[in-house]
C-alpha atoms as a PDB file:
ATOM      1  CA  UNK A   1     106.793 109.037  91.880  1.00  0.00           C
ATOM      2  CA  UNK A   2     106.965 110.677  95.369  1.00  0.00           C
ATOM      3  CA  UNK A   3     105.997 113.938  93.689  1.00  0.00           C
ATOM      4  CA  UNK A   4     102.573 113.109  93.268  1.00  0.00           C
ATOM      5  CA  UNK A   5     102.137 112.703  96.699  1.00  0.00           C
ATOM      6  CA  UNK A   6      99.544 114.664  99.057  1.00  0.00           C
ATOM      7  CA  UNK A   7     101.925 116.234 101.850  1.00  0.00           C
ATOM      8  CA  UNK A   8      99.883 116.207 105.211  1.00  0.00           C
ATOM      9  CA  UNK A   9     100.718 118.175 108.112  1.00  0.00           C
ATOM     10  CA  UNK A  10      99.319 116.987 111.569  1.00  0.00           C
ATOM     11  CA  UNK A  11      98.590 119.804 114.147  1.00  0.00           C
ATOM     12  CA  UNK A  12      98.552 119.212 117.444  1.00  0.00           C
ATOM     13  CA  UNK A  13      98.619 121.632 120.731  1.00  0.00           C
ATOM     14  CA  UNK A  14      97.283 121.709 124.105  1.00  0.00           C
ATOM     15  CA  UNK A  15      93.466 123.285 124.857  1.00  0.00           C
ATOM     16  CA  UNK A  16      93.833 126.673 124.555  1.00  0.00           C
ATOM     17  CA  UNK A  17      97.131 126.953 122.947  1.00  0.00           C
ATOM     18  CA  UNK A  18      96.120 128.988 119.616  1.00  0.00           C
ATOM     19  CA  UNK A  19      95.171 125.728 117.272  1.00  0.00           C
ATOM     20  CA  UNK A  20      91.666 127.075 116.666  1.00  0.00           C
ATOM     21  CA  UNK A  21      93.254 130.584 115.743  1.00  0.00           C
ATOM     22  CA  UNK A  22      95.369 129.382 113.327  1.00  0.00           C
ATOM     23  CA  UNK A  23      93.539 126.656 111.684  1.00  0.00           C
ATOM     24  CA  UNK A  24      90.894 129.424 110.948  1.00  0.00           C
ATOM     25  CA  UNK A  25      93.547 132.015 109.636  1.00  0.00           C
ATOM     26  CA  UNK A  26      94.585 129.014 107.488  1.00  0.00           C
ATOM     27  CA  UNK A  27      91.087 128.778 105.937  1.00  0.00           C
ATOM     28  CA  UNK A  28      90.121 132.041 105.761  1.00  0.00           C
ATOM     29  CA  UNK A  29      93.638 134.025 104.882  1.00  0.00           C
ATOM     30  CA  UNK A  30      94.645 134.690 101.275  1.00  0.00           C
ATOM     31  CA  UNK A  31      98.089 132.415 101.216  1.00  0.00           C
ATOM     32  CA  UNK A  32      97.772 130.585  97.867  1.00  0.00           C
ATOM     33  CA  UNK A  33      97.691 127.201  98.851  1.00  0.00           C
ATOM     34  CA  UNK A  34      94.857 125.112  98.450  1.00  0.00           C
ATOM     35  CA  UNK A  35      94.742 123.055 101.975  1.00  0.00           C
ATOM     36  CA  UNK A  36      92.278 120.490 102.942  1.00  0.00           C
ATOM     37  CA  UNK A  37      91.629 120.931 106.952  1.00  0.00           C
ATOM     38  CA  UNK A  38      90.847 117.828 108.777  1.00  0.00           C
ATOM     39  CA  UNK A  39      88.935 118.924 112.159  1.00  0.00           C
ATOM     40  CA  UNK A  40      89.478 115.569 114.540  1.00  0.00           C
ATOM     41  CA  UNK A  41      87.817 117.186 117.200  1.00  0.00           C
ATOM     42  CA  UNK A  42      85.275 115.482 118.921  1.00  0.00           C
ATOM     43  CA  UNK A  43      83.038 117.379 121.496  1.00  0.00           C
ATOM     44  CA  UNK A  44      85.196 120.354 121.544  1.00  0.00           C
ATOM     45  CA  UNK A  45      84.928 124.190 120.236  1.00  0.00           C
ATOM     46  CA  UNK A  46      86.242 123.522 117.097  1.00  0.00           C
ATOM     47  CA  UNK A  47      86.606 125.639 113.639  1.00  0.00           C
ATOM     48  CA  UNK A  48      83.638 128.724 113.919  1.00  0.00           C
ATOM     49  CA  UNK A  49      80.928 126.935 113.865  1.00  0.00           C
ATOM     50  CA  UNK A  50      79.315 129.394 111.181  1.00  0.00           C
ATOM     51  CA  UNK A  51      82.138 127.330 108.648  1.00  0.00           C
ATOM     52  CA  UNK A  52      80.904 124.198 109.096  1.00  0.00           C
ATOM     53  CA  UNK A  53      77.199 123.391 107.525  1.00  0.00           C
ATOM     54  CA  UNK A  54      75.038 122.458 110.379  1.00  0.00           C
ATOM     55  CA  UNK A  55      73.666 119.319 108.044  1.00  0.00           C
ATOM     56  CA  UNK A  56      76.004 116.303 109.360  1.00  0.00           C
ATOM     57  CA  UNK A  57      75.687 114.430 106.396  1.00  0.00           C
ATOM     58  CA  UNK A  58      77.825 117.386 104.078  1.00  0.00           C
ATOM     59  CA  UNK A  59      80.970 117.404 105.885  1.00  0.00           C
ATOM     60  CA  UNK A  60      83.494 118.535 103.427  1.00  0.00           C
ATOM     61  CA  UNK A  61      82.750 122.374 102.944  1.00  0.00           C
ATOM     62  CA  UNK A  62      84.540 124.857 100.217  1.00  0.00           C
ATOM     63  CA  UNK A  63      86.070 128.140 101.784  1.00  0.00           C
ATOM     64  CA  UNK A  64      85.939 131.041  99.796  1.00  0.00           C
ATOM     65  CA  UNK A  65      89.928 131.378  99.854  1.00  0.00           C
ATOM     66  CA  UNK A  66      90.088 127.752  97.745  1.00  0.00           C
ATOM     67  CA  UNK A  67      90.539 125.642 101.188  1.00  0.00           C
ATOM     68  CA  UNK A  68      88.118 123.113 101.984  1.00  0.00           C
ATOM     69  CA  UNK A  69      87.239 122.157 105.849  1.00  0.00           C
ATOM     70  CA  UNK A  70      85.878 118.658 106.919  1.00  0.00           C
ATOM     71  CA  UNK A  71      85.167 117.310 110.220  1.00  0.00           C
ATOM     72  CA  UNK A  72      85.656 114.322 111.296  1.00  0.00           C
ATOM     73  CA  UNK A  73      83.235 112.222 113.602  1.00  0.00           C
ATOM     74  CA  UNK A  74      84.217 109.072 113.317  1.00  0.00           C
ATOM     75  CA  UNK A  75      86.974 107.016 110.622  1.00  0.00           C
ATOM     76  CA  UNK A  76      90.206 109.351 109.598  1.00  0.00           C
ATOM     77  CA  UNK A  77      91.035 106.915 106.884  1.00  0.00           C
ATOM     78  CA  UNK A  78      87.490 106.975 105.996  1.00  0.00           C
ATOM     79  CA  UNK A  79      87.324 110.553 105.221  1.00  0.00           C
ATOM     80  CA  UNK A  80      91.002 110.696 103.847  1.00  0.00           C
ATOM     81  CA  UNK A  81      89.459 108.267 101.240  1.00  0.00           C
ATOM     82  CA  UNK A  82      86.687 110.341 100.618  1.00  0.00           C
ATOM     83  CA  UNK A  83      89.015 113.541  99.879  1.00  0.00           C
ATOM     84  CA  UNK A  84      90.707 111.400  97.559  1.00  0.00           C
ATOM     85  CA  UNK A  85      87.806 110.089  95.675  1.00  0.00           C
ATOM     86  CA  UNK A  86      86.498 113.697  95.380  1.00  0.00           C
ATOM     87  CA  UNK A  87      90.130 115.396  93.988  1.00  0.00           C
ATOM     88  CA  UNK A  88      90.533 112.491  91.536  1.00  0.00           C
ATOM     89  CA  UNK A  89      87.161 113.106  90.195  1.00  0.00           C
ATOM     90  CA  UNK A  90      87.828 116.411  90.256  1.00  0.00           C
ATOM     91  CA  UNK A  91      85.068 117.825  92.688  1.00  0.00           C
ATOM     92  CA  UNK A  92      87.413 119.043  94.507  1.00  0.00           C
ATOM     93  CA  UNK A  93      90.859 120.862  94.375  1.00  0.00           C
ATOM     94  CA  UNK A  94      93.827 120.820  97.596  1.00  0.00           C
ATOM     95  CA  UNK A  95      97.434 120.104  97.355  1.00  0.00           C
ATOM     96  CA  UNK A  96      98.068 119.241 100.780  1.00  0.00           C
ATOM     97  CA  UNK A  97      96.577 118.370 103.947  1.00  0.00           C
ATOM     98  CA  UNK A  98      96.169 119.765 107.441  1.00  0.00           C
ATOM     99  CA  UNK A  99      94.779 117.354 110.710  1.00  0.00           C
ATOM    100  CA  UNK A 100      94.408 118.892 113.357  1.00  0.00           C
ATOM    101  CA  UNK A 101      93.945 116.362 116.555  1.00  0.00           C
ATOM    102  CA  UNK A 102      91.803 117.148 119.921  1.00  0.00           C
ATOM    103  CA  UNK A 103      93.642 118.928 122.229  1.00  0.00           C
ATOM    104  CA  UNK A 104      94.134 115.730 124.356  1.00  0.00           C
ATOM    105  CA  UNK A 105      95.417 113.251 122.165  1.00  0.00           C
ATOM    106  CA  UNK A 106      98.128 111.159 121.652  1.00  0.00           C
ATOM    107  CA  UNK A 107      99.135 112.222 117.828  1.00  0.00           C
ATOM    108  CA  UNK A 108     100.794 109.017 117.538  1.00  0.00           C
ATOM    109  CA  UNK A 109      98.218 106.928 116.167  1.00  0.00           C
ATOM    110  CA  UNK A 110      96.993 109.390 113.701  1.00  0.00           C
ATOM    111  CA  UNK A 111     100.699 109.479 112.403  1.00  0.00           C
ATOM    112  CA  UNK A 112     100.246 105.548 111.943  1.00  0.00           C
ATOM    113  CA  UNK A 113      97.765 105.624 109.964  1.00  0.00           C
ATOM    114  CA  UNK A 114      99.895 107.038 107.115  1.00  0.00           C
ATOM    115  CA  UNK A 115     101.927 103.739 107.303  1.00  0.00           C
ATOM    116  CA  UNK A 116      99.824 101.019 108.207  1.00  0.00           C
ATOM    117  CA  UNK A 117      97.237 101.493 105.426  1.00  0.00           C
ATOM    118  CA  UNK A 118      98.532 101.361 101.519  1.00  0.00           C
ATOM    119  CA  UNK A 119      95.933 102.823  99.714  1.00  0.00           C
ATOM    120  CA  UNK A 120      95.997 106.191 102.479  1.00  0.00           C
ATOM    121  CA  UNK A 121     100.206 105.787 101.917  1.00  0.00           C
ATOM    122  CA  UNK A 122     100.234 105.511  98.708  1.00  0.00           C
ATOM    123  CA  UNK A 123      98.213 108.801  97.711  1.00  0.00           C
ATOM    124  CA  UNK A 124      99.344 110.611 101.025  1.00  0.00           C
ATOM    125  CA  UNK A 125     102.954 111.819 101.931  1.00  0.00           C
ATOM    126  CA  UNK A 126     103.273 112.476 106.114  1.00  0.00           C
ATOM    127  CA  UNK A 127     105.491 115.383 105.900  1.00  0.00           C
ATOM    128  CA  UNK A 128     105.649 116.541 109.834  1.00  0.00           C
ATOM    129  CA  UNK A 129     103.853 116.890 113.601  1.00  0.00           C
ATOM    130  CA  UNK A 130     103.625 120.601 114.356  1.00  0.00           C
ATOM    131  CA  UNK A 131     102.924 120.654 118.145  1.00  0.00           C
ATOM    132  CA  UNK A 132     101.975 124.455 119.672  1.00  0.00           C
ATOM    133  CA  UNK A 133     102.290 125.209 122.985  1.00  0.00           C
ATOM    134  CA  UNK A 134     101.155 128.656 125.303  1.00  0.00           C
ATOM    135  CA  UNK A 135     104.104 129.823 126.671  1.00  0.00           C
ATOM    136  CA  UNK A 136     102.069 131.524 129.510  1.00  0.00           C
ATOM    137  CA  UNK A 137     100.406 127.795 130.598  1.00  0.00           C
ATOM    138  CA  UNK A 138     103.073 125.973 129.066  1.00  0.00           C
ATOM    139  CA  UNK A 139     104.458 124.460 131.991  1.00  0.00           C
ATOM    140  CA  UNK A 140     101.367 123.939 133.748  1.00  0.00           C
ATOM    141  CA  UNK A 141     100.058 122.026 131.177  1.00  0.00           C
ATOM    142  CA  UNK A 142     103.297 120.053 130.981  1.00  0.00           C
ATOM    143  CA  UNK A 143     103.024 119.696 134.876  1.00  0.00           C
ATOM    144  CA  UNK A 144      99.542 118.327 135.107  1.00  0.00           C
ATOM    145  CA  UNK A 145      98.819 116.341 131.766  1.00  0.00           C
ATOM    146  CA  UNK A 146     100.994 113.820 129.976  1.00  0.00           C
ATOM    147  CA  UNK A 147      99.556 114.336 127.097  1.00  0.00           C
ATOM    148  CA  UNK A 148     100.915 117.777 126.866  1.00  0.00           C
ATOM    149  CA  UNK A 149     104.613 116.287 126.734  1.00  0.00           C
ATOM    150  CA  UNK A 150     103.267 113.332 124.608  1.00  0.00           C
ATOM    151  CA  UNK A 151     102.522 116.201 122.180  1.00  0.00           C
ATOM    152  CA  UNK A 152     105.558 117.845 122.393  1.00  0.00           C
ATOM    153  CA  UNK A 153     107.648 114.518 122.552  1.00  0.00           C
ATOM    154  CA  UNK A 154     105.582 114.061 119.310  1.00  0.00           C
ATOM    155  CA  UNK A 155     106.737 116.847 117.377  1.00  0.00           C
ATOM    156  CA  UNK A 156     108.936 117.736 114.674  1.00  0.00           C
ATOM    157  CA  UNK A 157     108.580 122.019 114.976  1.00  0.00           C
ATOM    158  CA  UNK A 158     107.094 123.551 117.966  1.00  0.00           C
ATOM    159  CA  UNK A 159     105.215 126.520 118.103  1.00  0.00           C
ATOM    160  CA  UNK A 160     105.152 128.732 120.918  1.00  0.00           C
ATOM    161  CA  UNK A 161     102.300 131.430 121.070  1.00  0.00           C
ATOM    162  CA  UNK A 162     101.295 134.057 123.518  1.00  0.00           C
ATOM    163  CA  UNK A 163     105.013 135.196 123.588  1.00  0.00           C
ATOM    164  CA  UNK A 164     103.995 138.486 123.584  1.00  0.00           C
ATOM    165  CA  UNK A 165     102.500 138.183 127.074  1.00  0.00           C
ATOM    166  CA  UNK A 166     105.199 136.161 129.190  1.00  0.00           C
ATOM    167  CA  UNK A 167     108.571 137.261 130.191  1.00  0.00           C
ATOM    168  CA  UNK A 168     111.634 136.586 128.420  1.00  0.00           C
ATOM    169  CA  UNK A 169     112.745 134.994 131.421  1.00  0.00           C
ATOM    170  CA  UNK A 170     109.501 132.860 131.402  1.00  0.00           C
ATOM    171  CA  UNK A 171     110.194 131.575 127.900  1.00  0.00           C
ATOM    172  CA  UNK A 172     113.656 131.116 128.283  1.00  0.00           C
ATOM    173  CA  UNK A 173     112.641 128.565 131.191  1.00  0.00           C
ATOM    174  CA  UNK A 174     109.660 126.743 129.369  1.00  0.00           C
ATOM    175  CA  UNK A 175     112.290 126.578 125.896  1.00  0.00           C
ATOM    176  CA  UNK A 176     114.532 124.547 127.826  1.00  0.00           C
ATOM    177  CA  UNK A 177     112.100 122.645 129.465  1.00  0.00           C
ATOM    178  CA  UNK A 178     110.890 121.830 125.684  1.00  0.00           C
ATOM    179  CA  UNK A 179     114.117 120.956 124.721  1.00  0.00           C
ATOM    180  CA  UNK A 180     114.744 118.315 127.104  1.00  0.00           C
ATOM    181  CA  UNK A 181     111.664 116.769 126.764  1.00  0.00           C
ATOM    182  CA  UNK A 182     112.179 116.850 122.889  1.00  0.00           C
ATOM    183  CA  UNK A 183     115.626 117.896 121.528  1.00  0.00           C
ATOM    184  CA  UNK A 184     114.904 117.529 117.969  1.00  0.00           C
ATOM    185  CA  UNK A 185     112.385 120.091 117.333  1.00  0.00           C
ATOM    186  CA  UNK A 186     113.120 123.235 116.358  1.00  0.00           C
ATOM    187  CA  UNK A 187     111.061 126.227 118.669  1.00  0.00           C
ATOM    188  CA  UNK A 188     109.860 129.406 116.975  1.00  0.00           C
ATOM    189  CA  UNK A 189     107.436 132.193 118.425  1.00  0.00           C
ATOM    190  CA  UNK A 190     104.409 131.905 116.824  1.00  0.00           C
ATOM    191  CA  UNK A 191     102.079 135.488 117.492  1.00  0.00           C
ATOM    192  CA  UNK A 192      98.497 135.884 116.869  1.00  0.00           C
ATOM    193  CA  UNK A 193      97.888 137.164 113.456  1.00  0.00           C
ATOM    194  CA  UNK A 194     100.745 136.051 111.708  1.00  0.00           C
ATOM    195  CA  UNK A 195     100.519 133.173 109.112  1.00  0.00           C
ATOM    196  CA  UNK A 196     103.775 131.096 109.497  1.00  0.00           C
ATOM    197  CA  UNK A 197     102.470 129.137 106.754  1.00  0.00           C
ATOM    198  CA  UNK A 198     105.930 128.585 106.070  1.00  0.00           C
ATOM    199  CA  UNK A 199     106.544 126.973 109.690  1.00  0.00           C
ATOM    200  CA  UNK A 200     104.180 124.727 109.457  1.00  0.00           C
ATOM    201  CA  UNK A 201     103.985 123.296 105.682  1.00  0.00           C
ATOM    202  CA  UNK A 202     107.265 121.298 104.037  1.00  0.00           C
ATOM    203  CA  UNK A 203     108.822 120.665 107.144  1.00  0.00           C
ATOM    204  CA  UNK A 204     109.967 117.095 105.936  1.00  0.00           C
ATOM    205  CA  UNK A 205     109.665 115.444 109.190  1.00  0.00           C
ATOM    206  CA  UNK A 206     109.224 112.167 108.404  1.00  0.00           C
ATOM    207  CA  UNK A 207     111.639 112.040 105.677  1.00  0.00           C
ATOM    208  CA  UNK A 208     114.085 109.494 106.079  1.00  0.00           C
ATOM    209  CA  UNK A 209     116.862 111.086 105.102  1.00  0.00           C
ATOM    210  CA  UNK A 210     115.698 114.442 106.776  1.00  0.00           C
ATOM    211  CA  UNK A 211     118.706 115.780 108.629  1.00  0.00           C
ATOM    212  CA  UNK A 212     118.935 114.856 112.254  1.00  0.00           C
ATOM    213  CA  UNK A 213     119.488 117.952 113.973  1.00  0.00           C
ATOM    214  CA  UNK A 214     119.480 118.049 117.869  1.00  0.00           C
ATOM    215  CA  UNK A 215     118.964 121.251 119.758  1.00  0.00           C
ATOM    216  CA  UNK A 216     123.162 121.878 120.838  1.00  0.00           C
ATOM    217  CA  UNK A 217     122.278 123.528 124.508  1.00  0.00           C
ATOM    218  CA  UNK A 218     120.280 120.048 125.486  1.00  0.00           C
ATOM    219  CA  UNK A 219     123.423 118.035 124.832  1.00  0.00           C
ATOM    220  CA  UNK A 220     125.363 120.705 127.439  1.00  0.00           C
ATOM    221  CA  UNK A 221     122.438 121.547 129.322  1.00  0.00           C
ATOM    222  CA  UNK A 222     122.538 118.774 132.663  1.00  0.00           C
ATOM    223  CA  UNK A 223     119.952 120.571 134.956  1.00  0.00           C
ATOM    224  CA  UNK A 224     116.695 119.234 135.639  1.00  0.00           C
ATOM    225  CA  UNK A 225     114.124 121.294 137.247  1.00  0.00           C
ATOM    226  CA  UNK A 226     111.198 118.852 135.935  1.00  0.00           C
ATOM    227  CA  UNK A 227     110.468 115.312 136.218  1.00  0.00           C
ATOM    228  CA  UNK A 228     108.587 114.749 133.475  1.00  0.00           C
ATOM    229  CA  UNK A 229     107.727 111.440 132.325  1.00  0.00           C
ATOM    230  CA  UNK A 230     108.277 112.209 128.390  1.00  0.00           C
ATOM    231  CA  UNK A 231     112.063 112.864 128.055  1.00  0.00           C
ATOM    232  CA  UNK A 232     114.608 112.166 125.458  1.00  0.00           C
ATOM    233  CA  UNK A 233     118.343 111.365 125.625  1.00  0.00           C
ATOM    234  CA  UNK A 234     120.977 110.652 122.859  1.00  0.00           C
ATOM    235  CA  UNK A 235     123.525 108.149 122.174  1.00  0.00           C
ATOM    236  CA  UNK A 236     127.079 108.878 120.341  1.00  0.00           C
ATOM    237  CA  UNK A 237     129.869 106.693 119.357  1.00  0.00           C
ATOM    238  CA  UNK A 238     132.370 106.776 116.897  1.00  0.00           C
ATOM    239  CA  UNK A 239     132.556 102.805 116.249  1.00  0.00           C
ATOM    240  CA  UNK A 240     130.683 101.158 114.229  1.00  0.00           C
ATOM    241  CA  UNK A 241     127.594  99.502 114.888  1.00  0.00           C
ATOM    242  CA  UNK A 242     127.769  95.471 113.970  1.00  0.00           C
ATOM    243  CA  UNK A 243     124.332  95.555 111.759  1.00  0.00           C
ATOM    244  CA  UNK A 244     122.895  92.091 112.858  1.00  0.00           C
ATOM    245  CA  UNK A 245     123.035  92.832 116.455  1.00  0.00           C
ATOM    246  CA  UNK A 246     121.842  96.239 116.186  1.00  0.00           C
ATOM    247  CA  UNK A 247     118.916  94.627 114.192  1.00  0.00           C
ATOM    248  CA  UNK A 248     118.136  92.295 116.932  1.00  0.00           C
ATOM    249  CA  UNK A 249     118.536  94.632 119.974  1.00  0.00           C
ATOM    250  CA  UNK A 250     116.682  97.330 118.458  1.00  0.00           C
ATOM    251  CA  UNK A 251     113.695  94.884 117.466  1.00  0.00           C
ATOM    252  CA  UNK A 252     113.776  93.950 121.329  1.00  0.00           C
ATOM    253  CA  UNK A 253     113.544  97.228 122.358  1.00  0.00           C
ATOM    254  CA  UNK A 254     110.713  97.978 120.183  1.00  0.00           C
ATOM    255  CA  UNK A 255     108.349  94.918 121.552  1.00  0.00           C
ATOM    256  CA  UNK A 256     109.287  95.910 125.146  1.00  0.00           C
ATOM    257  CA  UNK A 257     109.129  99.510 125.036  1.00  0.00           C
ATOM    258  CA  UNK A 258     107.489 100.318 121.641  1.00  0.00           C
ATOM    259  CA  UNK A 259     104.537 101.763 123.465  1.00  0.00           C
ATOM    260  CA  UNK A 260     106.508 104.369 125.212  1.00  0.00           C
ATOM    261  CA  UNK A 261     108.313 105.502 122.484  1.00  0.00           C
ATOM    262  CA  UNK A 262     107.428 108.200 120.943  1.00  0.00           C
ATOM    263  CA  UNK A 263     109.635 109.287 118.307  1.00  0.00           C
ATOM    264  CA  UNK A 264     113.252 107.967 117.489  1.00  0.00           C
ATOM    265  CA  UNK A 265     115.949 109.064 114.391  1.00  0.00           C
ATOM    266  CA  UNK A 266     119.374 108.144 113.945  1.00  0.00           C
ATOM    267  CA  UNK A 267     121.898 108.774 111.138  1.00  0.00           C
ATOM    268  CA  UNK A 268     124.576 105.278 112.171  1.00  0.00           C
ATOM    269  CA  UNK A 269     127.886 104.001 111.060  1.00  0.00           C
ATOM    270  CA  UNK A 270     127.629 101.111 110.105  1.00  0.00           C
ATOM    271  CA  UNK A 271     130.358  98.339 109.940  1.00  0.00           C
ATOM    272  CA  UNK A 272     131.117  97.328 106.122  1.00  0.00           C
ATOM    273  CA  UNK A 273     129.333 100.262 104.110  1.00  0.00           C
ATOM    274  CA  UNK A 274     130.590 103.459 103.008  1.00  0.00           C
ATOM    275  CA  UNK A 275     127.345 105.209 103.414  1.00  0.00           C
ATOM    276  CA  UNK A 276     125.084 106.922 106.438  1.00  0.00           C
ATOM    277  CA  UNK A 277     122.585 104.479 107.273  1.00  0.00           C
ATOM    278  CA  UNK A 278     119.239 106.530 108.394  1.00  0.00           C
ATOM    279  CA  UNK A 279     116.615 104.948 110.653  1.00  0.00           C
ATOM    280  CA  UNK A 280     113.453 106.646 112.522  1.00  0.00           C
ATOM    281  CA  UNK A 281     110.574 105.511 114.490  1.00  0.00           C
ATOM    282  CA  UNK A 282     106.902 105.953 115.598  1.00  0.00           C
ATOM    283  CA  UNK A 283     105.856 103.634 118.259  1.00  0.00           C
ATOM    284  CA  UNK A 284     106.281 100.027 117.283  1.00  0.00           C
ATOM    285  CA  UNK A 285     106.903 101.057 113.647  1.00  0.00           C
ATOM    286  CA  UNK A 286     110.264 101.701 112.362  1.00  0.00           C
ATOM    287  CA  UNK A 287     111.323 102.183 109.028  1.00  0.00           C
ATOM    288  CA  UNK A 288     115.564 102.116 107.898  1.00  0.00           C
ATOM    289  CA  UNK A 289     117.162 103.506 104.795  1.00  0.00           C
ATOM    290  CA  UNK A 290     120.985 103.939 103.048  1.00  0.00           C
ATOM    291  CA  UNK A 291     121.789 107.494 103.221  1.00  0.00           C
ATOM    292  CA  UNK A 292     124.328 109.198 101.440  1.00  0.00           C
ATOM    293  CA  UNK A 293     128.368 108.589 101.279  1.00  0.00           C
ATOM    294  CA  UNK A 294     130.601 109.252 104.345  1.00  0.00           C
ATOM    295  CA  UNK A 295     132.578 112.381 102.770  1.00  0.00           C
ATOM    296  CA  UNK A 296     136.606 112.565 102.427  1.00  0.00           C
ATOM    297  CA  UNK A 297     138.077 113.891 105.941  1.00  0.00           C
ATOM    298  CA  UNK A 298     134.276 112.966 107.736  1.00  0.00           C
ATOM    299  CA  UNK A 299     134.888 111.004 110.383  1.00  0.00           C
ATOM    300  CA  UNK A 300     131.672 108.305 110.666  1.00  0.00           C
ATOM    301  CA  UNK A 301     129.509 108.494 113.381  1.00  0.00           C
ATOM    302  CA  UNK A 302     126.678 107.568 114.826  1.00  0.00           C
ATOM    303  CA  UNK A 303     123.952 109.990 116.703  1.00  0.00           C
ATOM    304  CA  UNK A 304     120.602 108.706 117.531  1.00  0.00           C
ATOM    305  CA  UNK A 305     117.764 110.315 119.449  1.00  0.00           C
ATOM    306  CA  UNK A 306     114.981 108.746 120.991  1.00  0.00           C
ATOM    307  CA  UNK A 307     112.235 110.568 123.063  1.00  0.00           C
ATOM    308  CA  UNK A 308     109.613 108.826 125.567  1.00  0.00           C
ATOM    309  CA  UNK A 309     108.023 107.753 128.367  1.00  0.00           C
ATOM    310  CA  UNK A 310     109.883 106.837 131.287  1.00  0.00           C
ATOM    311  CA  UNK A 311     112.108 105.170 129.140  1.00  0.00           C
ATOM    312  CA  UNK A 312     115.155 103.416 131.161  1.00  0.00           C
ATOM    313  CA  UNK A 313     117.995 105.499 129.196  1.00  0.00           C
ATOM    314  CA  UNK A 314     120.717 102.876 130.700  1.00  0.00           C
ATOM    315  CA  UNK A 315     119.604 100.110 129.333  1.00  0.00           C
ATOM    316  CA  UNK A 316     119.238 101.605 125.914  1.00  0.00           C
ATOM    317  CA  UNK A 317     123.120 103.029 126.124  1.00  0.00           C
ATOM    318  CA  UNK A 318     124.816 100.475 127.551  1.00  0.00           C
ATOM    319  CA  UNK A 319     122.516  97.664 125.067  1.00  0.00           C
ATOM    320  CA  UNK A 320     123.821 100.370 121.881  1.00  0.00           C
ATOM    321  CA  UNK A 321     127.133  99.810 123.207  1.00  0.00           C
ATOM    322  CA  UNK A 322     127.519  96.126 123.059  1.00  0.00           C
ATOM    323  CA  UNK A 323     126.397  96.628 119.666  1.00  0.00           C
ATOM    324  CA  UNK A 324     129.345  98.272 118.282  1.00  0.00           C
ATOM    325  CA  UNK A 325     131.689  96.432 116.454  1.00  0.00           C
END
């Protein structure tokens, strides 16, 4: 069943950071996929202009590689639908989807919509946020605009371009800073030219069962240079979690502080099963699943990482805590 899905890739990145480059190495390079870009950009230099037809009524346009590029002024599901109306009558032809969001956005609602409508989550398959940020105005931007850590909060793979023109020293600094701010997200260079298709596409980021891995120098790392308001922190414990309380103290936490969360995973013990129990979140939406067995000679734990705004970390620990059995 989940086969049939459309995986869709959301793109994100701060002005400037290289989106623009990419996206239009994606439509124009000879990779073999056949990838519907959304454009969500409103106002802004998007795609070359000379790919987009000038007439605003066409906006789904066939590149000459197999991709097709849309824009978007107006409803995402609206234009999702249309995609899919137009590959099941065979008018058009795409096997997955990219979206890239304005430079300034939040990418958190345009995640949602992959859960809160059925007809868009029943065709479409979220598979991960890709977040890019310029290592040479990386930290500025993630000094002067919350919506650059929003973005990387956000992600599930960061991408980190101009490399090639910063120190190592530089990007030594601004990885850390990432990794604070968003510990599960794996960082690779990204340099102009290349195609890291394979970075970006089948990342499986919103898979529940997805393994939970957490960057090992941010659990060891304890200096902080930056007060940023996005920041993430992680709770252990080798008890087990009583389910019914964790239930009720994690739905609390969501209606106070679902806002401000941006992403949150856990793999948890729970009392009374013999298998992982795998949870993740978007905002106010949070979705639970069994995972596998605990394995002879694995000792159950739990790990769970959550990543917001100004989120008050002690009252999240110590709450987990009196949830244990």
């Amino acid at each position: 069943m989940a086969d049939k899905h459309v995986p869709v890739t959301i793109l994100t990145g701060f002005l400037g950071s290289g989106k623009t480059t990419l996206l239009n190495r994606i439509l124009k390079e000879d990779h073999g996929h056949r990838i519907a870009v959304i454009e969500n950009e409103f106002g802004e230099e998007g795609v070359d202009n000379d790919l987009l037809l000038q007439d605003r009524e066409e906006q789904i346009v066939e590149m000459n590689n197999g991709c097709i590029c849309c824009t978007v002024r107006g409803d995402l599901i609206r234009i999702l639908g249309e995609l899919k109306e137009r590959r099941d009558a065979g008018e058009v032809s795409f096997d997955r989807v990219v979206i890239e969001t304005t430079g300034l956005a939040d990418p958190g609602p345009v995640a949602q919509t992959f859960f809160l409508d059925d007809d868009i989550a029943d065709y479409f398959l979220l598979d991960a946020v890709i977040t890019i940020v310029d290592a040479k105005h990386g930290n500025q931007q993630l000094d002067e605009h919350k919506e650059a850590q929003e973005q990387v909060g956000f992600a599930d793979r960061i991408l980190m371009s101009k490399t090639d023109i910063v120190t190592e020293q530089e990007q030594q600094n601004l990885r850390q800073r990432l990794g604070r701010i968003n510990p599960r997200a794996p960082i690779r260079p990204v340099r102009f030219g290349d195609a890291p298709i394979a970075d970006i596409l089948d990342i499986r980021g919103f898979n529940l069962n997805a393994v939970l891995e957490i960057d090992p120098q941010f659990l060891t790392s304890d200096e902080h240079e930056h007060d940023d308001a996005v920041q993430s922190f992680v709770f252990k414990s080798n008890r087990a979690f009583d389910p019914l309380k964790l239930e009720d103290f994690l739905g609390g936490l969501i209606q106070v502080y679902g806002q401000d969360m941006l992403r949150y995973k856990g793999v948890l013990f729970m009392k009374g099963s013999d298998r992982q129990t795998v949870f993740q979140g978007v905002h106010m939406m949070m979705g639970a699943d069994t995972g596998r067995k605990w394995q002879p000679g694995e000792k159950p734990s739990s790990r769970m990482v959550f990543i917001g705004r100004n989120l008050p970390k002690d009252t999240f620990i110590k709450g987990l805590e009196q949830c244990l059995a």
